[in-house]
Protein backbone atom coordinates (compact mmCIF):
# COMPACT_ATOMS: atom_id res chain seq x y z
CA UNK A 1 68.92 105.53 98.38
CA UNK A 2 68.92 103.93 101.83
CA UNK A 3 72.84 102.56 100.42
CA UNK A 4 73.75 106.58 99.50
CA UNK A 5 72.49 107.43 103.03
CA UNK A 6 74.84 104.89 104.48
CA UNK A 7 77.47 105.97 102.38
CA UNK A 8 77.27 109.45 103.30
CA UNK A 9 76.98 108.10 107.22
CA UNK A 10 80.60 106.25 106.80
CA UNK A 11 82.27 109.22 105.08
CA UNK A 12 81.03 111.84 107.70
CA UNK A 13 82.85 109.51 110.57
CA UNK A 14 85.51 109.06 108.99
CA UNK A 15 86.14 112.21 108.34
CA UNK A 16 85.25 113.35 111.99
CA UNK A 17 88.01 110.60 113.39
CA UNK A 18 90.65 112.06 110.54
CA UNK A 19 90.67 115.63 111.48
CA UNK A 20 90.09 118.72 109.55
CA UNK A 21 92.11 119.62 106.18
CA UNK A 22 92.43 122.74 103.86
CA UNK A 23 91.61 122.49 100.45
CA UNK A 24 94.10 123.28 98.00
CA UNK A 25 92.86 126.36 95.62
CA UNK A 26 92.23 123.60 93.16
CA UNK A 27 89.97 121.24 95.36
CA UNK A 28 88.55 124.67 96.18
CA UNK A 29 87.27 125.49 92.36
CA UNK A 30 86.64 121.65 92.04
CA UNK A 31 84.43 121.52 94.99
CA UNK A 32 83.02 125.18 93.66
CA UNK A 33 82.18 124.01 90.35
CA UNK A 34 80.71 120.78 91.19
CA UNK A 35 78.38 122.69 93.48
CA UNK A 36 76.94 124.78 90.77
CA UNK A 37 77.12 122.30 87.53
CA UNK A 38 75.49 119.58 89.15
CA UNK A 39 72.77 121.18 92.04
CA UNK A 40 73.70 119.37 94.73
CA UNK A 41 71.91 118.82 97.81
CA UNK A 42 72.97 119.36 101.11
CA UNK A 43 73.91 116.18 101.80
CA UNK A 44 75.56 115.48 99.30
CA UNK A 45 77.66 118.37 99.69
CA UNK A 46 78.59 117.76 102.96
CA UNK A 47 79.39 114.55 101.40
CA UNK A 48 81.78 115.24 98.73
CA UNK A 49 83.34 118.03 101.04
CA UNK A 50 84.23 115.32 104.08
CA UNK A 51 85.59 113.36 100.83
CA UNK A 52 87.85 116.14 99.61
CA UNK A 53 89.17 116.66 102.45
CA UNK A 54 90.19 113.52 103.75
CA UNK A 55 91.75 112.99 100.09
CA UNK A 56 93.26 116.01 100.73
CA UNK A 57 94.92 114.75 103.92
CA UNK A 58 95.79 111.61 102.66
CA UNK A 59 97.64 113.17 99.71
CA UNK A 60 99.31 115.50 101.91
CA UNK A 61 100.67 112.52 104.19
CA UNK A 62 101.87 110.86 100.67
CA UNK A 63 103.45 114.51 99.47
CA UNK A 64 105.36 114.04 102.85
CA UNK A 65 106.63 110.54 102.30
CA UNK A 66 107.62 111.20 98.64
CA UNK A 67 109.93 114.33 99.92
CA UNK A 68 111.07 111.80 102.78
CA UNK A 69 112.30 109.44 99.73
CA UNK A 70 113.58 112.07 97.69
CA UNK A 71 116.01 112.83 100.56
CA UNK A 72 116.86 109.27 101.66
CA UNK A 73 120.18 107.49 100.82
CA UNK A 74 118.49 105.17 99.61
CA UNK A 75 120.18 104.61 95.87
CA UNK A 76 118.81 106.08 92.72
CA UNK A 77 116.75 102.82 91.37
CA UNK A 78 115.49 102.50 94.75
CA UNK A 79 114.26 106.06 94.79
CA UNK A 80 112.47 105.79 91.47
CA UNK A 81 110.99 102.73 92.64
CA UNK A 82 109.35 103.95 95.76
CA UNK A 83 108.95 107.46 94.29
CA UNK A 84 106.64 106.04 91.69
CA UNK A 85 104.51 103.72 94.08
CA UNK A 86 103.72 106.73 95.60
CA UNK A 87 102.77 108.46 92.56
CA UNK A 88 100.49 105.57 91.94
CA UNK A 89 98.93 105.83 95.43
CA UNK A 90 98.38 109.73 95.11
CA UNK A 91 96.57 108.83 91.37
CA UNK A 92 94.44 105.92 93.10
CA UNK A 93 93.42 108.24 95.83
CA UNK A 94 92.29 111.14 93.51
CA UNK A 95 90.46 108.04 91.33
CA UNK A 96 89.19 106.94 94.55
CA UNK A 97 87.39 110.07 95.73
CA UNK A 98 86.39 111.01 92.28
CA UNK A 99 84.33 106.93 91.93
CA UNK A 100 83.03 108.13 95.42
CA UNK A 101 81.90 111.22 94.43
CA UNK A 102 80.21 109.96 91.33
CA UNK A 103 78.11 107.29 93.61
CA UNK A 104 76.67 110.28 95.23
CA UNK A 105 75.31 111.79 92.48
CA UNK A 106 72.09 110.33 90.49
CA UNK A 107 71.78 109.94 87.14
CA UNK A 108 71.37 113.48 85.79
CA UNK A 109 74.29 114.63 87.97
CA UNK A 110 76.44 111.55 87.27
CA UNK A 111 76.26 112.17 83.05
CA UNK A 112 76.58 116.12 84.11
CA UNK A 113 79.53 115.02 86.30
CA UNK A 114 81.32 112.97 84.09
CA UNK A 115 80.86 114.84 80.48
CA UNK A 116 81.40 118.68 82.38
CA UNK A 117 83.63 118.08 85.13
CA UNK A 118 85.75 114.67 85.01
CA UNK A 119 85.57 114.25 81.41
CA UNK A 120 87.92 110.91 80.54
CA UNK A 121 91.01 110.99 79.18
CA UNK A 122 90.94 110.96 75.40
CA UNK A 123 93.47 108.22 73.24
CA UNK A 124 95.45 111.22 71.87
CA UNK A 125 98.31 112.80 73.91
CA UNK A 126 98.04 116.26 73.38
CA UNK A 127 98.08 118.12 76.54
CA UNK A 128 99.99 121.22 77.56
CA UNK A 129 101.25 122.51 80.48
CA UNK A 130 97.72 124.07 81.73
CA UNK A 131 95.70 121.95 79.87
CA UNK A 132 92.02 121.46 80.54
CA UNK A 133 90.32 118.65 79.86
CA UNK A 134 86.91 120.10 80.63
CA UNK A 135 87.04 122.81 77.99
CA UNK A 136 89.08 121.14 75.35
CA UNK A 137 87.64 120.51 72.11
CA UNK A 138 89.12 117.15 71.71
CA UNK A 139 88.35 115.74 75.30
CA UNK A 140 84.91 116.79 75.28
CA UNK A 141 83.33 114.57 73.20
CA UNK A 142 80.12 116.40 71.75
């Protein structure tokens, strides 16, 4: 416990020194559904909420820098090449946030978190263009 209470310390300063961020509509649900699903305590809320949000900002800055690129003369290989290091540093942020999250949480939360909310990706490609890994019938493994 004493190592979640430290945890939580760190993430509240650093969020402090960051600055403030909105939450995109979808961070919004995510945050939302988390909340109800899993009970969480105050702390922990204020927790995962510093966390969103500095993901949030640090996905924003990355947003930024991948429209910089886009618009760059730099030539087409180089584009892709930086364009998809960023990509990768957006995905490792979200991971990032999401391990974070998941160290909050005990036991009970962690299994609620990680079959209702973050369930993994399955081996078959089959998504959509809205698809939902939370609600589909072959992501959720029952």
């Amino acid at each position: 416990m004493f190592i979640k209470s430290s945890l939580c310390a760190i993430i509240l300063l650093t969020a402090a020194m960051s600055g403030s961020a909105q939450l995109s509509a979808s961070d919004s649900l995510f945050m939302s559904k988390l909340q109800r699903t899993c009970e969480l305590n105050s702390m922990q809320i204020s927790a995962v909420d510093t966390l969103m949000k500095s993901t949030a900002i640090q996905l924003k800055q990355l947003d930024k820098e991948l429209s910089k690129v886009s618009r760059s003369s730099l030539s087409d290989e180089e584009k892709s090449t930086r364009q998809n290091e960023i990509r990768k540093q957006k995905k490792d942020a979200t991971e990032g946030r999401d391990m974070a999250i998941a160290f909050l949480l005990d036991d009970r939360q962690r299994r609620i978190f990680n079959e209702q909310i973050k369930p993994s990706k399955p081996a078959v490609l089959h998504m959509g263009m809205n698809h939902d890994r939370a609600n589909c019938n072959v992501c959720v493994i029952k």
